[in-house]
C-alpha atoms as a PDB file:
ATOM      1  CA  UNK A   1      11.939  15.592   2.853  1.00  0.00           C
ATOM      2  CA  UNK A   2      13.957  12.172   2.108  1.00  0.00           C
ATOM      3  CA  UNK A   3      10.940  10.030   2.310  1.00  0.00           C
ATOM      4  CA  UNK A   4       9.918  12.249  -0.658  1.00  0.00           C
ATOM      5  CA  UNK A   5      13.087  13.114  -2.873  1.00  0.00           C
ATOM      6  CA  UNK A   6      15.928  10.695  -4.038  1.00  0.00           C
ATOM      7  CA  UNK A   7      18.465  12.153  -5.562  1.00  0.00           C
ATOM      8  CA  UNK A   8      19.391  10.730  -9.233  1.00  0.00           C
ATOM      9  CA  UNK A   9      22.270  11.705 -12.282  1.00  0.00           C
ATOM     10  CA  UNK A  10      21.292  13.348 -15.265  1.00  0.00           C
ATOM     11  CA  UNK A  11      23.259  14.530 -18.460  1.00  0.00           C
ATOM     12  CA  UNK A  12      22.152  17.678 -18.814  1.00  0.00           C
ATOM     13  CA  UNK A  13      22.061  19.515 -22.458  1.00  0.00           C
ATOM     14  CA  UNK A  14      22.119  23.348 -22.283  1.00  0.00           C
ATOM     15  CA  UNK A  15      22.084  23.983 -26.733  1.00  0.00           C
ATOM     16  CA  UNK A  16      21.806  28.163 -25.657  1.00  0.00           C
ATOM     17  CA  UNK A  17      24.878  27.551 -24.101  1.00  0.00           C
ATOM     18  CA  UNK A  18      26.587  24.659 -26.251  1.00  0.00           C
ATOM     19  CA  UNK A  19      27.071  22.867 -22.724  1.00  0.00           C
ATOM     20  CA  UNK A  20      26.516  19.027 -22.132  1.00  0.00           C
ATOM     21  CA  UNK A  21      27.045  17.632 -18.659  1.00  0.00           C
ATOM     22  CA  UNK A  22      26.682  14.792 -15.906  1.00  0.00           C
ATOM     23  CA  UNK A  23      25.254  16.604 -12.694  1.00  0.00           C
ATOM     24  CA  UNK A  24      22.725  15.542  -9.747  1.00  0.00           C
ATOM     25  CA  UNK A  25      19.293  15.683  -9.916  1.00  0.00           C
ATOM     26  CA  UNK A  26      16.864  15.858  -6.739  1.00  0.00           C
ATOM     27  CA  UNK A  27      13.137  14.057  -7.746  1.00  0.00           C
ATOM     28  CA  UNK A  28      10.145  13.417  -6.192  1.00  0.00           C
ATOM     29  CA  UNK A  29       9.322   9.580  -5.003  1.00  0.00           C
ATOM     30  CA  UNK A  30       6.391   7.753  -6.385  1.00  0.00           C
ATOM     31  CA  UNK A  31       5.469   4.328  -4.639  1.00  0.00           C
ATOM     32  CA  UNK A  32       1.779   1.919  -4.969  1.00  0.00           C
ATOM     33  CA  UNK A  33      -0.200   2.352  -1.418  1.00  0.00           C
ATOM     34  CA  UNK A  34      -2.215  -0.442  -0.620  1.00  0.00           C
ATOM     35  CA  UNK A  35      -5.276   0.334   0.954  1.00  0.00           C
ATOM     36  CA  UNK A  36      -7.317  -2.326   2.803  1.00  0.00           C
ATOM     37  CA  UNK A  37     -10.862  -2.102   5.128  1.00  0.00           C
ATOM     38  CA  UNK A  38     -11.834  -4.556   7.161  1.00  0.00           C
ATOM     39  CA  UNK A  39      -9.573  -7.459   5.738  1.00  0.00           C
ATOM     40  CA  UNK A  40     -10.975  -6.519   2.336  1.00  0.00           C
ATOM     41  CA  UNK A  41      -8.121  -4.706  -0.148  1.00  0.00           C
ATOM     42  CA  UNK A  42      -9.686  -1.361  -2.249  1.00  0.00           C
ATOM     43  CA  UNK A  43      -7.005   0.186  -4.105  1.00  0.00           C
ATOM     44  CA  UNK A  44      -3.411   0.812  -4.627  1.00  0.00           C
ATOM     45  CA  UNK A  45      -2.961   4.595  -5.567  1.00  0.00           C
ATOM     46  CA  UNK A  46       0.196   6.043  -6.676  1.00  0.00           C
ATOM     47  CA  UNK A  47       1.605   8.456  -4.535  1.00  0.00           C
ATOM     48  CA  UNK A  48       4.492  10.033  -2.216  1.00  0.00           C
ATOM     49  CA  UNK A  49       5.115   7.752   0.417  1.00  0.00           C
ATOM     50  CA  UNK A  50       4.564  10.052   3.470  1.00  0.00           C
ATOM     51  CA  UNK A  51       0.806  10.691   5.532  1.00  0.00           C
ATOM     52  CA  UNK A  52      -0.079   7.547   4.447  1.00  0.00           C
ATOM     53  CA  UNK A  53      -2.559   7.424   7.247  1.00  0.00           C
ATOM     54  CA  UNK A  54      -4.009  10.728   5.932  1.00  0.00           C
ATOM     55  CA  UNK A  55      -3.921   9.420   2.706  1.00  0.00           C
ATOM     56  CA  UNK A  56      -6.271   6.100   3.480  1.00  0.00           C
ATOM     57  CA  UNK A  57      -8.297   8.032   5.624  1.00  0.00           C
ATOM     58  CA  UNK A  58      -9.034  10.775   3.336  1.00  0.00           C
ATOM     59  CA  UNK A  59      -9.526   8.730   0.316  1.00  0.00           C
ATOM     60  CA  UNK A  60     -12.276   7.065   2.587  1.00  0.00           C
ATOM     61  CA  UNK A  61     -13.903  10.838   3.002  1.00  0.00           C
ATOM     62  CA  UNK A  62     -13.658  11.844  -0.390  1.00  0.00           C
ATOM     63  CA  UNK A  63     -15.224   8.254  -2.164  1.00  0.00           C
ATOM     64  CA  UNK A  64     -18.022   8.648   0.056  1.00  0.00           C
ATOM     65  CA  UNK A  65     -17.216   5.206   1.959  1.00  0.00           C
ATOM     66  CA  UNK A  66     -16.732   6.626   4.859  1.00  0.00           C
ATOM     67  CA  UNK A  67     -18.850   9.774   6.760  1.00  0.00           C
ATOM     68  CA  UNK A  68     -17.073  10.858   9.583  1.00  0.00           C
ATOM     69  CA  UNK A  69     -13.612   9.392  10.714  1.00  0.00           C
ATOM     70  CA  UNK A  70     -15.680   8.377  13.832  1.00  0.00           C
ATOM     71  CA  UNK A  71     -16.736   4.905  11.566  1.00  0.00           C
ATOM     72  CA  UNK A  72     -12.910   4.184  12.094  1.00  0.00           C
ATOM     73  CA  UNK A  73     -12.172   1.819  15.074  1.00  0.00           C
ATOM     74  CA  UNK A  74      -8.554   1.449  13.859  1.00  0.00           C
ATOM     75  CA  UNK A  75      -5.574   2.195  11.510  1.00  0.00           C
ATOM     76  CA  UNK A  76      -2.784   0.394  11.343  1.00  0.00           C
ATOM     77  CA  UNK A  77       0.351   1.594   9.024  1.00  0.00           C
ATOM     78  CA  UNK A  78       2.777  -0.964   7.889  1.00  0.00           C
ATOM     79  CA  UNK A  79       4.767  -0.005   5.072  1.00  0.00           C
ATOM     80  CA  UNK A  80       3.415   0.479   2.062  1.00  0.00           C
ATOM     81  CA  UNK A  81       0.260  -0.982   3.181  1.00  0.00           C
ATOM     82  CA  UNK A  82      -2.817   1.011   5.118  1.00  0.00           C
ATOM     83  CA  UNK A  83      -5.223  -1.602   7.024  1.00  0.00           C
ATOM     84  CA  UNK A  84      -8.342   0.122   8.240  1.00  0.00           C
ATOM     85  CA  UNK A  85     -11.165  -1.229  10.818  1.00  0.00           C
ATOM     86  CA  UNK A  86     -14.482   0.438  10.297  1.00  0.00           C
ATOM     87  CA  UNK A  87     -17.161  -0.351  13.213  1.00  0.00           C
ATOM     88  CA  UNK A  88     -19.945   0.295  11.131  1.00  0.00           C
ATOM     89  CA  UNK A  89     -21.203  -1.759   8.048  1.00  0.00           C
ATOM     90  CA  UNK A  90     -20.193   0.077   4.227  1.00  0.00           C
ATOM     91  CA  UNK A  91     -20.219  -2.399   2.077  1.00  0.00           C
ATOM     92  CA  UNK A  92     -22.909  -0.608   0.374  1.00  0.00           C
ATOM     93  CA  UNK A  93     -21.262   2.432   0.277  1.00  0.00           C
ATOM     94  CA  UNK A  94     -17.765   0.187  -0.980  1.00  0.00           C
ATOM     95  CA  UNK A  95     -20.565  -1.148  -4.122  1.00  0.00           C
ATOM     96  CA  UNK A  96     -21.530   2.118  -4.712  1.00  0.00           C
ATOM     97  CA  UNK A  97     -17.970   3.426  -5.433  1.00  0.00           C
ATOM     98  CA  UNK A  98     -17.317   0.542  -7.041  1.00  0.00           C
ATOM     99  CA  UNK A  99     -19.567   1.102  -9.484  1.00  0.00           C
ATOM    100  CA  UNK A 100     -18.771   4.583  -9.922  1.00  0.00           C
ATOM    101  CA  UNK A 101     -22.735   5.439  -8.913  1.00  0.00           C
ATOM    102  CA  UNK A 102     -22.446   8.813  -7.755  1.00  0.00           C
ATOM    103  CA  UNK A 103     -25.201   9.609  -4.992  1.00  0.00           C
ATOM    104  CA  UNK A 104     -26.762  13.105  -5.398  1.00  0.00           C
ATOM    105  CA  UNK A 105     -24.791  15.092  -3.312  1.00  0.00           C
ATOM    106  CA  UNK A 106     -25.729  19.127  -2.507  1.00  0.00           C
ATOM    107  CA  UNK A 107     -23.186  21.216  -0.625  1.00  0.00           C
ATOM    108  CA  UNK A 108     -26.031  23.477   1.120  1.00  0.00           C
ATOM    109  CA  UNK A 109     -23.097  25.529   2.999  1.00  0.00           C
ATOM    110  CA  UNK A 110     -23.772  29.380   2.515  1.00  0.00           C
ATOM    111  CA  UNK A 111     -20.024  30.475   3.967  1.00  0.00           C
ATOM    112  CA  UNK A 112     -18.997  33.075   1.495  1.00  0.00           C
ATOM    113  CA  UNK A 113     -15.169  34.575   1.366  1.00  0.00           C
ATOM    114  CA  UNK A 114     -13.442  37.504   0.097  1.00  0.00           C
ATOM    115  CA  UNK A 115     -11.760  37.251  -2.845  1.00  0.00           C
ATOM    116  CA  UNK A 116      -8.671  38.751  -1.458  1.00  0.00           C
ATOM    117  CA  UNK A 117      -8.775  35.906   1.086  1.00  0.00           C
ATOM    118  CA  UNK A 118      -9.004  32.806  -1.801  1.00  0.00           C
ATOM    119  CA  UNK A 119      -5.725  34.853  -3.370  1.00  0.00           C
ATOM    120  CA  UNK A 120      -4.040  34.637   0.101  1.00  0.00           C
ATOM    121  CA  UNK A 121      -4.371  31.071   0.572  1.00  0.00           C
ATOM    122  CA  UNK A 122      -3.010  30.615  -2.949  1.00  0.00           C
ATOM    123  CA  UNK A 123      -0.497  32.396  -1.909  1.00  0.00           C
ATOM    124  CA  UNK A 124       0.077  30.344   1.407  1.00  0.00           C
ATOM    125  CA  UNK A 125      -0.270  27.269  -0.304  1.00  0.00           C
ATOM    126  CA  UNK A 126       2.877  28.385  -3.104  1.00  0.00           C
ATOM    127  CA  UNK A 127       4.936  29.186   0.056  1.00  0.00           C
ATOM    128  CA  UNK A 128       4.579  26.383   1.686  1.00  0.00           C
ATOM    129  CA  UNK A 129       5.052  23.873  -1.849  1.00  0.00           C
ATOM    130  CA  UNK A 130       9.092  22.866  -0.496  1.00  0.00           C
ATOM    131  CA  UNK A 131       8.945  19.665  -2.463  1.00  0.00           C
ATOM    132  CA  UNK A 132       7.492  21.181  -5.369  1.00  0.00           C
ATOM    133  CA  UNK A 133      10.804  24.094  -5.349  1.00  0.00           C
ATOM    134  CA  UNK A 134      12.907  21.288  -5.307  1.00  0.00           C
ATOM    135  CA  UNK A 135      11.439  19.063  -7.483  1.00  0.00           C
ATOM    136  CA  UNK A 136       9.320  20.992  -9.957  1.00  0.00           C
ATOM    137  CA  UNK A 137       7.288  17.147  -9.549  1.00  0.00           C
ATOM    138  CA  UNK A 138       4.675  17.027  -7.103  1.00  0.00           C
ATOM    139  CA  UNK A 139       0.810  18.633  -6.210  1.00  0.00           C
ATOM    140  CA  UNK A 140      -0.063  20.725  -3.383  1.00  0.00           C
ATOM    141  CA  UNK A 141      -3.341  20.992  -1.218  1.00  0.00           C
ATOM    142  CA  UNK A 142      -4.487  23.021   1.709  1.00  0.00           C
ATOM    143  CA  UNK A 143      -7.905  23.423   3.419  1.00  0.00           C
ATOM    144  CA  UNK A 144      -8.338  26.427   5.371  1.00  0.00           C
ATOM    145  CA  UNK A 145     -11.535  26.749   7.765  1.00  0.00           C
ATOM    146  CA  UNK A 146     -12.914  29.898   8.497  1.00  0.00           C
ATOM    147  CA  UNK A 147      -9.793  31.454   6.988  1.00  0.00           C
ATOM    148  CA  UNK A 148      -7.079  29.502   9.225  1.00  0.00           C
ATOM    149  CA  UNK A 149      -4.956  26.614   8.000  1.00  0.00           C
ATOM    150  CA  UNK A 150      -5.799  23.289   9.054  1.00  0.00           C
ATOM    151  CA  UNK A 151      -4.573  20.710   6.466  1.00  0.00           C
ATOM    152  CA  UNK A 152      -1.667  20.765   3.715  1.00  0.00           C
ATOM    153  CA  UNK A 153      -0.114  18.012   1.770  1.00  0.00           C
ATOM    154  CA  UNK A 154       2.452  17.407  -0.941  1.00  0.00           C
ATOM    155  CA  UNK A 155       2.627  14.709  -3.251  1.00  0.00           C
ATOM    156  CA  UNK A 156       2.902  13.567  -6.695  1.00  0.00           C
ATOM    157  CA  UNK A 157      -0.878  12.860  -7.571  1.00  0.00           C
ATOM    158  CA  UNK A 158      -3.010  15.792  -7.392  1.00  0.00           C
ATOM    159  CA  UNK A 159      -5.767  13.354  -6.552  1.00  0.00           C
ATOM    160  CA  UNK A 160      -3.944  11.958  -3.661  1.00  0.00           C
ATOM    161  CA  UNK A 161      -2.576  15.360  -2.468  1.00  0.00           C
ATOM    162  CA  UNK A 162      -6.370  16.541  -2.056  1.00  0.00           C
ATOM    163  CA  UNK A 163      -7.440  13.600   0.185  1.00  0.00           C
ATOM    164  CA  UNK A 164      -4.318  13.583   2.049  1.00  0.00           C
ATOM    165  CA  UNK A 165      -5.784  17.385   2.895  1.00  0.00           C
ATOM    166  CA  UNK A 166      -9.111  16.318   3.539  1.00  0.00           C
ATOM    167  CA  UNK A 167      -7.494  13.352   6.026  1.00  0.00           C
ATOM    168  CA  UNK A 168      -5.404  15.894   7.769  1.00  0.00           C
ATOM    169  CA  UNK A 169      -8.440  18.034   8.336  1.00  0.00           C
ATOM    170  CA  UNK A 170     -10.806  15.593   8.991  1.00  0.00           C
ATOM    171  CA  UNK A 171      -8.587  13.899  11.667  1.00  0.00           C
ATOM    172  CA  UNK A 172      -8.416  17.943  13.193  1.00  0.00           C
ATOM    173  CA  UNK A 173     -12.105  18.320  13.211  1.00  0.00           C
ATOM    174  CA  UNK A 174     -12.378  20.853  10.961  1.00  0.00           C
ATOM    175  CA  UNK A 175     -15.610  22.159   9.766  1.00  0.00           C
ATOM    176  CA  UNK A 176     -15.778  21.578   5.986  1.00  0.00           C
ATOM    177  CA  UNK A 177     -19.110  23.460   5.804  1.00  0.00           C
ATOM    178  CA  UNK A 178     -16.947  26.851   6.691  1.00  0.00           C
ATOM    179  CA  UNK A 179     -14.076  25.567   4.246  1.00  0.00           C
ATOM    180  CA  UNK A 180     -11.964  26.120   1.350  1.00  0.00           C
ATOM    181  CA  UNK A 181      -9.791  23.829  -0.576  1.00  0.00           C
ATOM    182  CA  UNK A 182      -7.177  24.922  -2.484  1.00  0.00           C
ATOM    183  CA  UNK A 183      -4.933  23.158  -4.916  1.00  0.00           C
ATOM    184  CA  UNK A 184      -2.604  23.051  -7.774  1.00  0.00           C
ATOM    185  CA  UNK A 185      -4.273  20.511 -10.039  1.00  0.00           C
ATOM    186  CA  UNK A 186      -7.117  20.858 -12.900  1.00  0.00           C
ATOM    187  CA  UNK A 187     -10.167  20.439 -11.729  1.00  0.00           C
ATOM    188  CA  UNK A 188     -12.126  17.838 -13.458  1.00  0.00           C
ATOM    189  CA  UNK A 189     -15.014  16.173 -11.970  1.00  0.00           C
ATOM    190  CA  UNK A 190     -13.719  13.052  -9.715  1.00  0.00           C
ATOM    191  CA  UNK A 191     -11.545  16.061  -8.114  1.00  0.00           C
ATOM    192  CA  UNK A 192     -14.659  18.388  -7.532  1.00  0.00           C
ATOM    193  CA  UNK A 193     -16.734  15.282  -6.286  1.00  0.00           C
ATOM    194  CA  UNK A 194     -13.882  15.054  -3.110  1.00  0.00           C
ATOM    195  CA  UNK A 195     -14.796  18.240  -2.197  1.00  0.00           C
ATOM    196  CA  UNK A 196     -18.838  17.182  -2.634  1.00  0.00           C
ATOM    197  CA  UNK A 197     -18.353  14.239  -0.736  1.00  0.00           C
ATOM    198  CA  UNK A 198     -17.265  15.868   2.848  1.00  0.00           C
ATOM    199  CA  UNK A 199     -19.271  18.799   1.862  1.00  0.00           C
ATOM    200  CA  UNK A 200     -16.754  21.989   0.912  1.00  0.00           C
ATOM    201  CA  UNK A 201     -18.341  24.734  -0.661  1.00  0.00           C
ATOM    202  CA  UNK A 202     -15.156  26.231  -2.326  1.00  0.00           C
ATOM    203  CA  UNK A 203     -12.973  25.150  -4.299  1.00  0.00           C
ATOM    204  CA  UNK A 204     -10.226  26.944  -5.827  1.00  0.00           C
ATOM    205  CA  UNK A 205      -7.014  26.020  -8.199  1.00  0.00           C
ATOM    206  CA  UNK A 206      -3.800  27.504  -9.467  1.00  0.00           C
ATOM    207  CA  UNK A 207      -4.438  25.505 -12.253  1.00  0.00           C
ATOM    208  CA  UNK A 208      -7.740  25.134 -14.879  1.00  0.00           C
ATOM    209  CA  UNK A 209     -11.063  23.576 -14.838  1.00  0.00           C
ATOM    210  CA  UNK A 210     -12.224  20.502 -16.939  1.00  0.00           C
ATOM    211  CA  UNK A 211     -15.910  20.646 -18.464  1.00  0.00           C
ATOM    212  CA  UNK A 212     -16.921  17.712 -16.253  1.00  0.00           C
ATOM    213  CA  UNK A 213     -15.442  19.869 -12.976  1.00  0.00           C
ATOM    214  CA  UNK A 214     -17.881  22.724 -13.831  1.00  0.00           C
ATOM    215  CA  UNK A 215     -20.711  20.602 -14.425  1.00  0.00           C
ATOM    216  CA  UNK A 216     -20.233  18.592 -10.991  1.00  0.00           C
ATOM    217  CA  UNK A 217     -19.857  21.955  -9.603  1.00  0.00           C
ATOM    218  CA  UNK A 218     -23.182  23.443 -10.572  1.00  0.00           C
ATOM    219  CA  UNK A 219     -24.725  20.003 -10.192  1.00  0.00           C
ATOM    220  CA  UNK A 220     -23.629  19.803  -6.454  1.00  0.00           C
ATOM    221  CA  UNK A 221     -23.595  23.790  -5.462  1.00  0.00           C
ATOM    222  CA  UNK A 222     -19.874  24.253  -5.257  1.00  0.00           C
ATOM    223  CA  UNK A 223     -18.099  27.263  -6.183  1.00  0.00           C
ATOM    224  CA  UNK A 224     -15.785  26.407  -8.232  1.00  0.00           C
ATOM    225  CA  UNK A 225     -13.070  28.763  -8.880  1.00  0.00           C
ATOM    226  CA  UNK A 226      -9.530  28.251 -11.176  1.00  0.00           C
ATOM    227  CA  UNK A 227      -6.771  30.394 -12.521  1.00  0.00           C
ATOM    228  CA  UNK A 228      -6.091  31.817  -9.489  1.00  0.00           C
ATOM    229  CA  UNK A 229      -2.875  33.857  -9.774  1.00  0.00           C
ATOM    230  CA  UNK A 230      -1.474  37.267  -8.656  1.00  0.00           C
ATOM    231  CA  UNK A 231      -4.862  39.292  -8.492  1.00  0.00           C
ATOM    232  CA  UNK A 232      -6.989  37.279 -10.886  1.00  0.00           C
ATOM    233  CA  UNK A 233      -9.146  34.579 -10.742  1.00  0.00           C
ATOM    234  CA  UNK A 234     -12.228  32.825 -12.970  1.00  0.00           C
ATOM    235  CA  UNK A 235     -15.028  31.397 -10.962  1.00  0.00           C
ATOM    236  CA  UNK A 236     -16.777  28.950 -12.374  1.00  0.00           C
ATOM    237  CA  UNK A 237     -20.433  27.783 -10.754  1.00  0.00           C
ATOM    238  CA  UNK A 238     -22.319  29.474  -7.965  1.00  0.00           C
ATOM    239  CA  UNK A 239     -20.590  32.698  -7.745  1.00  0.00           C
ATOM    240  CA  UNK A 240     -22.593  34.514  -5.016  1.00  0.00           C
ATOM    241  CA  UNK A 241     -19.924  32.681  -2.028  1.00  0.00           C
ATOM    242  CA  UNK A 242     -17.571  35.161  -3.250  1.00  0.00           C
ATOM    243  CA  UNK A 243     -17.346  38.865  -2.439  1.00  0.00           C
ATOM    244  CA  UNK A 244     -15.926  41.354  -4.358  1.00  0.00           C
ATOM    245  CA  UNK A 245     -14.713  44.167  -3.223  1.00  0.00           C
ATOM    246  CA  UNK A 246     -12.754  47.293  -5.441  1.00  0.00           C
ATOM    247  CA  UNK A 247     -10.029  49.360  -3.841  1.00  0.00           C
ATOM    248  CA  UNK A 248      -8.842  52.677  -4.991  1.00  0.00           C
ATOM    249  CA  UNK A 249      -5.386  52.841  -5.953  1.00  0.00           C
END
């Protein structure tokens, strides 16, 4: 957990209380991730510097660049810095993002879940948040296939949290056709449009949906579900993946 926290002072001001003072503070760490493919830098993101491997590779997934991790001939981590070899050609697909032109993209996957099984992994992905208990500062992600737990990240950008999930998972061979994410962040659409772009039918978030999220959703077939706490939850676009089910008291 060091590569993630540092540990800073504060002056701390309780007014209920009539209490001022100096005490120790443990935060979450933020540092700029270079990402480069084939001798050619992409981005810098923002984000906790740990899986940075799963990071580069699942920010690959989740812009569409890359397909399958099998385009990857090698990844080398040094530092801050991600340098990727891709044996095929994507410099189309590099444009493309570039541009922000957004290919049509149809999750066809009819997997369907309980909906006592999308609270559960809510659930698992709260108990497992360690960073977030002690820092109240970072995003949590988890994929689970076919109901088991392949992938989960921490970090302090919800975006980067999700591909550092879909990295994880991806480098596992998981089956994203028989997959759910699950997060903490809103959903708006570049979130939603990870999901599309390795082809998970479910999404679900502790946290809210943004207008664009629920129109990507219904535009590409995911479920998209938010609000999910204690025994509630508000689903959002193609509702029929999720059974219901009623239990007497």
């Amino acid at each position: 957990m060091n590569l993630l926290t540092v540990n800073v002072k504060a002056l701390r001001i309780n007014l209920r209380k009539k209490l001022i003072e100096e005490v120790e503070e443990t935060i979450a760490r933020e540092t700029s991730i270079k990402i480069y493919v084939n001798d050619n830098h992409l981005v810098t993101l923002l984000a906790s510097p740990s899986q940075l491997k799963e990071l580069a590779i699942g920010w690959l997934l989740s812009q569409g660049i890359i397909k399958s991790v099998d385009e990857i001939s090698e990844v080398k981590v040094e530092e801050d810095t991600v340098k990727i070899k891709c044996a095929s050609k994507i410099e189309t697909r590099i444009k493309l993002a570039r541009a922000s032109k957004i290919p049509k993209l149809i999750v066809k996957s009819k997997y369907k879940v309980k909906a006592e099984e999308i609270l559960r992994s809510v659930d698992m992905l709260n108990r497992l948040s360690k960073v977030f208990k002690v820092t109240g500062g970072t995003h949590s992600a988890a994929i689970f296939e076919d109901g088991k737990l392949v992938a989960f990240a921490e970090d302090v950008s919800r975006h980067s949290t999700v591909d550092k999930a879909i990295g994880i998972a991806a480098l596992r061979k998981a089956d994203f056709s028989k997959s759910i994410l699950v997060s903490s962040g809103r959903q708006p659409a570049g979130m939603v449009l990870k999901a599309a772009h390795v082809g998970i039918p479910i999404v679900a978030s502790i946290a809210a949906p943004l207008d664009s999220g629920v129109e990507v959703a219904k535009k590409t077939g995911i479920t998209l579900i938010g609000f999910v706490r204690r025994q509630r939850m508000n689903i959002y676009s193609n509702p029929e993946r999720v059974e219901v089910e009623f239990k007497d008291d």
